[in-house]
Protein backbone atom coordinates (compact mmCIF):
# COMPACT_ATOMS: atom_id res chain seq x y z
CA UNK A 1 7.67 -27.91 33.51
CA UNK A 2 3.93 -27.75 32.56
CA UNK A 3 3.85 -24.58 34.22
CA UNK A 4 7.00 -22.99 32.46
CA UNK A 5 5.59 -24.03 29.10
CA UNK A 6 2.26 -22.48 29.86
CA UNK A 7 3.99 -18.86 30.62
CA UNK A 8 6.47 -19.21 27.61
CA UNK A 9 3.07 -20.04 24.91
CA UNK A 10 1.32 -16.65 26.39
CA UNK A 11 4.71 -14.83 26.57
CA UNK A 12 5.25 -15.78 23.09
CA UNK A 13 1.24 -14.88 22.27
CA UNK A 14 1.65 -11.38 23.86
CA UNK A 15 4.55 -10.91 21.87
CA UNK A 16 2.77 -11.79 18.56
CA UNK A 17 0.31 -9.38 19.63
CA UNK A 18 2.26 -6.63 20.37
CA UNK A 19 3.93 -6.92 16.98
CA UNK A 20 3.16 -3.49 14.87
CA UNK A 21 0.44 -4.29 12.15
CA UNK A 22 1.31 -4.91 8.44
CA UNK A 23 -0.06 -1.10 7.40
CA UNK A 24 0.81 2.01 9.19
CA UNK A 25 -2.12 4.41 8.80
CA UNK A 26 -1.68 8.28 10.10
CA UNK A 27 -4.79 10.14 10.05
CA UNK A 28 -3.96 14.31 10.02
CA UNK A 29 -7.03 15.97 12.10
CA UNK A 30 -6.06 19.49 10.56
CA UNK A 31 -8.83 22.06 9.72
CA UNK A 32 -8.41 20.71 6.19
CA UNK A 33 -9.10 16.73 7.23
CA UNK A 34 -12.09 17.13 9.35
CA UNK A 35 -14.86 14.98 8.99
CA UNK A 36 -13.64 14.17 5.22
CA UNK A 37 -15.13 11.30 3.65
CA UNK A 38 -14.26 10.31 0.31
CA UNK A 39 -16.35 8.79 -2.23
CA UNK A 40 -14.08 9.45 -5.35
CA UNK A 41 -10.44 10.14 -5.60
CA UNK A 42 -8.13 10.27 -8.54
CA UNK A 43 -5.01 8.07 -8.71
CA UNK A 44 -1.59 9.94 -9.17
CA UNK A 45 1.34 7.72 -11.13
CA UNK A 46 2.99 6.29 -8.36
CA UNK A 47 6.79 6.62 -8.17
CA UNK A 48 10.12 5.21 -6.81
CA UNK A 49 12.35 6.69 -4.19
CA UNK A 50 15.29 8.70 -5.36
CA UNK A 51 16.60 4.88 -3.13
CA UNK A 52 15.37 2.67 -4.37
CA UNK A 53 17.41 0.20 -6.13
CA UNK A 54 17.00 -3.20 -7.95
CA UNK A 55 20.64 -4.67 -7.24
CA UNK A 56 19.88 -8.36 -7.79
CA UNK A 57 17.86 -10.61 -9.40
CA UNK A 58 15.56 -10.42 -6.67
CA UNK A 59 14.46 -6.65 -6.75
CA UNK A 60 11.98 -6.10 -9.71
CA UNK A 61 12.68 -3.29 -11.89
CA UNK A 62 11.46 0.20 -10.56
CA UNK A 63 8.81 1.12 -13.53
CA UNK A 64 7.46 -2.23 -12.94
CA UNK A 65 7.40 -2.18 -9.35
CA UNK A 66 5.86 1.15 -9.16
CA UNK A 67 3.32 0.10 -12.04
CA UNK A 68 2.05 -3.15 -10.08
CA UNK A 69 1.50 -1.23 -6.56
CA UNK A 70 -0.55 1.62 -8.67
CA UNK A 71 -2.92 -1.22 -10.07
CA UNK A 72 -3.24 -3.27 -6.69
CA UNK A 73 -3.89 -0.12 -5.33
CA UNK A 74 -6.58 1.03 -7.72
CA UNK A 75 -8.04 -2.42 -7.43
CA UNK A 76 -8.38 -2.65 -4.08
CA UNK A 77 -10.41 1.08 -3.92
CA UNK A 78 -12.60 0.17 -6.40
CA UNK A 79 -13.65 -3.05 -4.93
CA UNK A 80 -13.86 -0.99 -1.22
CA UNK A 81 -16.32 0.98 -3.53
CA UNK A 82 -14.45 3.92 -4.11
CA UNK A 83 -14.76 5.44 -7.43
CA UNK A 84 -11.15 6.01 -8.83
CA UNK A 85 -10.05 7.90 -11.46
CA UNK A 86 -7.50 5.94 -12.92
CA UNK A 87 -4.02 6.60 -13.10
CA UNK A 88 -4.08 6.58 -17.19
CA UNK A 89 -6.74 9.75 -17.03
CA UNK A 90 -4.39 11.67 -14.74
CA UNK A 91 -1.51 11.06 -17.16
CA UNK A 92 -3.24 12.43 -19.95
CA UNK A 93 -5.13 15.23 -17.64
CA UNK A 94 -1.44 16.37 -16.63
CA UNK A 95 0.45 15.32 -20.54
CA UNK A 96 2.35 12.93 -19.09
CA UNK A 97 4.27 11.52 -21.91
CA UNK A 98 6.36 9.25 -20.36
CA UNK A 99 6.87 7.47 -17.46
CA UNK A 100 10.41 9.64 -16.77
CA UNK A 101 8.03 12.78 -17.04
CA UNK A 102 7.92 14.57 -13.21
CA UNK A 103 4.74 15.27 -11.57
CA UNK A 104 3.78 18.73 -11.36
CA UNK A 105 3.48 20.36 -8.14
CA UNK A 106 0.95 19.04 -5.56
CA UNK A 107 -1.28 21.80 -6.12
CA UNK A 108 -1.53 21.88 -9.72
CA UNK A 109 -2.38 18.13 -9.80
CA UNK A 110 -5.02 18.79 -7.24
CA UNK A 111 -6.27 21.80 -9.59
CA UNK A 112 -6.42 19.80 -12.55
CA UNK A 113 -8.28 16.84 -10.96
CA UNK A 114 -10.59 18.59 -9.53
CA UNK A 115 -11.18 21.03 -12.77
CA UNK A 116 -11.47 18.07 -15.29
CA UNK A 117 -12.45 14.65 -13.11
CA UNK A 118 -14.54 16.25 -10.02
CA UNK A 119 -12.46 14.61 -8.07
CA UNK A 120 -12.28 15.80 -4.19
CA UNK A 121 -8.92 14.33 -3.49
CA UNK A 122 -5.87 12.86 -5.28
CA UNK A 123 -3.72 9.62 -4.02
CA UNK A 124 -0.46 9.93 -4.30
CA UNK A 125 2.58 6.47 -4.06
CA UNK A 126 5.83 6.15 -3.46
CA UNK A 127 7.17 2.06 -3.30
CA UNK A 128 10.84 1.57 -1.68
CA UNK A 129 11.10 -1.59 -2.02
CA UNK A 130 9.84 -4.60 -4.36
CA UNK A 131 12.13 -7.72 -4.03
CA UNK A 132 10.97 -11.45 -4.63
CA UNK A 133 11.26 -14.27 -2.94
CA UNK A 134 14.07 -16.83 -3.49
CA UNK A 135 13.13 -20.32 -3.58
CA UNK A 136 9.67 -22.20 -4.34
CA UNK A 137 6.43 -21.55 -2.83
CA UNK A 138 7.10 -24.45 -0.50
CA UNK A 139 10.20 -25.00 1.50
CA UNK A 140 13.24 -23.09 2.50
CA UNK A 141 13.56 -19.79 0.87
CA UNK A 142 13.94 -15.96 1.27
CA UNK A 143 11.30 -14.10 1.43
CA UNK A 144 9.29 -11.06 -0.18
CA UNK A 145 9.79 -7.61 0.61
CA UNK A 146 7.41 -4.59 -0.13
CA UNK A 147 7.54 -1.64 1.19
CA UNK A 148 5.51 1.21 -0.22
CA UNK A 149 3.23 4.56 0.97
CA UNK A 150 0.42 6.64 -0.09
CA UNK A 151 -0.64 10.04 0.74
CA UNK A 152 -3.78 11.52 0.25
CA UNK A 153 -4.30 14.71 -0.98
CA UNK A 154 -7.01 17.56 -0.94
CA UNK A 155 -8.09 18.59 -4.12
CA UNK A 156 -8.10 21.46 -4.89
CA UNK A 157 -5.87 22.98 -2.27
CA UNK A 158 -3.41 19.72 -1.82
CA UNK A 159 -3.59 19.70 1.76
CA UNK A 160 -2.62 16.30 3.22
CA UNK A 161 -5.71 14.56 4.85
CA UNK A 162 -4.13 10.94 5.10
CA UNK A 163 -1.29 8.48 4.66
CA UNK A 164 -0.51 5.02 4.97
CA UNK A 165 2.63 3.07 4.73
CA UNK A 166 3.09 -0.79 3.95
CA UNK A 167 6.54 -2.07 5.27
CA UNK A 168 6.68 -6.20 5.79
CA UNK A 169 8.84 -8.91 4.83
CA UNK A 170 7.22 -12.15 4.80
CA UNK A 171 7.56 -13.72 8.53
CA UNK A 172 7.92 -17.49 8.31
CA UNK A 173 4.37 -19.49 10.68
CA UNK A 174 7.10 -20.36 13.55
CA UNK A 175 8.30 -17.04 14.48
CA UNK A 176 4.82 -15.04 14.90
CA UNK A 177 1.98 -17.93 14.54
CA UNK A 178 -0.47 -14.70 14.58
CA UNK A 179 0.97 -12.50 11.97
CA UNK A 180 1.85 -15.23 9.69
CA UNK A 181 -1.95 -16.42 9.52
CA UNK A 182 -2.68 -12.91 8.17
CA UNK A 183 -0.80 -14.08 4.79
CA UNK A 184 -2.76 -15.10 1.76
CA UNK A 185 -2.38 -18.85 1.94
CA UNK A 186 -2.41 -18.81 6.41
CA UNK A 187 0.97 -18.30 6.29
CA UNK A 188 1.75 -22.21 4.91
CA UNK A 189 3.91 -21.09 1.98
CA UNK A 190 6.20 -18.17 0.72
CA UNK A 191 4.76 -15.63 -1.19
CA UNK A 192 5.45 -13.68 -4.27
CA UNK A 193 6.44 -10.00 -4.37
CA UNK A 194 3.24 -9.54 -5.74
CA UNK A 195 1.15 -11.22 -3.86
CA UNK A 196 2.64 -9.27 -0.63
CA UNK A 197 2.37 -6.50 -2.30
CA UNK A 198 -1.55 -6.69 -3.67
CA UNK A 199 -2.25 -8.02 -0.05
CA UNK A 200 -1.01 -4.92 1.70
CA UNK A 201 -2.60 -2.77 -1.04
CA UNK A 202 -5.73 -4.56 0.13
CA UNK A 203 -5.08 -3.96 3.87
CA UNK A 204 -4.21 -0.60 3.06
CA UNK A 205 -8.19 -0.30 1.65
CA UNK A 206 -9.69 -1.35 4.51
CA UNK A 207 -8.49 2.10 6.21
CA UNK A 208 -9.04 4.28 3.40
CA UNK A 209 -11.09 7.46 4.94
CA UNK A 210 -14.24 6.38 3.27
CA UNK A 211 -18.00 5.23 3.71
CA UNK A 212 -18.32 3.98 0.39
CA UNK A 213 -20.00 0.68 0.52
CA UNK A 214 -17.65 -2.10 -1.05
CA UNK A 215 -18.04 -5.36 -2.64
CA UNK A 216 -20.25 -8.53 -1.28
């Protein structure tokens, strides 16, 4: 029986392990993407998929959710020590007037950010999914979901050069010990939408295509 319990904790710690990290990164090793390194970038409004939905009480509403990624995003550059160009500037770079207003194509953005910011490349978000958690912070409930993207553009030109997607719903400590402990908090209570989502904009950082030295 000793034995049998000893195969079924590493079965179940190889499994943990083999579970697909929290961010998705794709790195594009094009003409246009090699040996890129980039120090400043400007911040595109992010958006909502043409699916994305806020059905219950639980989904936020899309302007917000798309608002809240953009400024865990921006946050988390900044303190990787990326300069950003904020996502304000762009607006009024591109006379955006309101939030319903559509981006302009990929290449004018790049154009314009690199004509009035200096900007090498542009950022670009798309979040799918924002819904909260049910229940407190301790005890039975259902979790967070965030799912969200970012694509990095060339600018000028608007050639892709990278992209990263964030895709998790909270895990609860029993059913992957490893990937819960990743959590803000070790994985001992249920977070907020928010939360989830500023943590993956944070893991999301960490693979940004940069040298820039970040915080202490």
């Amino acid at each position: 029986m000793r034995r049998l319990g000893i195969v079924a904790a590493v079965a179940g710690l190889v499994a943990a392990c083999a579970q697909p990290p929290p961010v998705r990164t794709e790195t594009y090793a094009g003409a246009d993407a090699r040996g890129f390194d980039i120090q400043k970038v400007a911040i595109a409004p992010f958006r909502t998929s043409d699916s994305f939905q806020a059905v219950g009480d639980r989904d936020l509403p899309a302007r917000e959710a798309a608002l809240l990624v953009e400024r865990f995003v921006s946050e988390a550059l900044i303190a990787r020590g990326v300069e950003v160009v904020s996502p304000g500037d762009v607006r009024t770079a591109l006379r955006i007037d309101t939030p319903e207003t559509a981006l302009p194509p990929p290449a004018i953005v790049a154009r314009v950010v690199s004509q009035e910011f200096g900007a090498p490349a542009v950022l670009y978000g798309t979040v799918y999914r924002m819904r909260e958690r049910g229940g407190e912070a301790i005890g039975s409930a259902t979790p967070a979901s965030v799912w969200f993207e970012v694509s990095l553009m060339r600018a000028p030109g608007g050639g892709l050069l990278w992209k990263a997607v964030f895709n998790e719903t909270q895990q609860p400590l029993g059913d992957n010990v490893l990937r819960a402990r990743r959590y803000p908090g070790g994985g001992t209570r249920w977070l907020r939408a928010e939360e989830l989502a500023r943590w993956g904009a944070r893991e999301l950082a960490e693979g940004f295509p940069t040298s820039a030295a970040g915080s202490p």
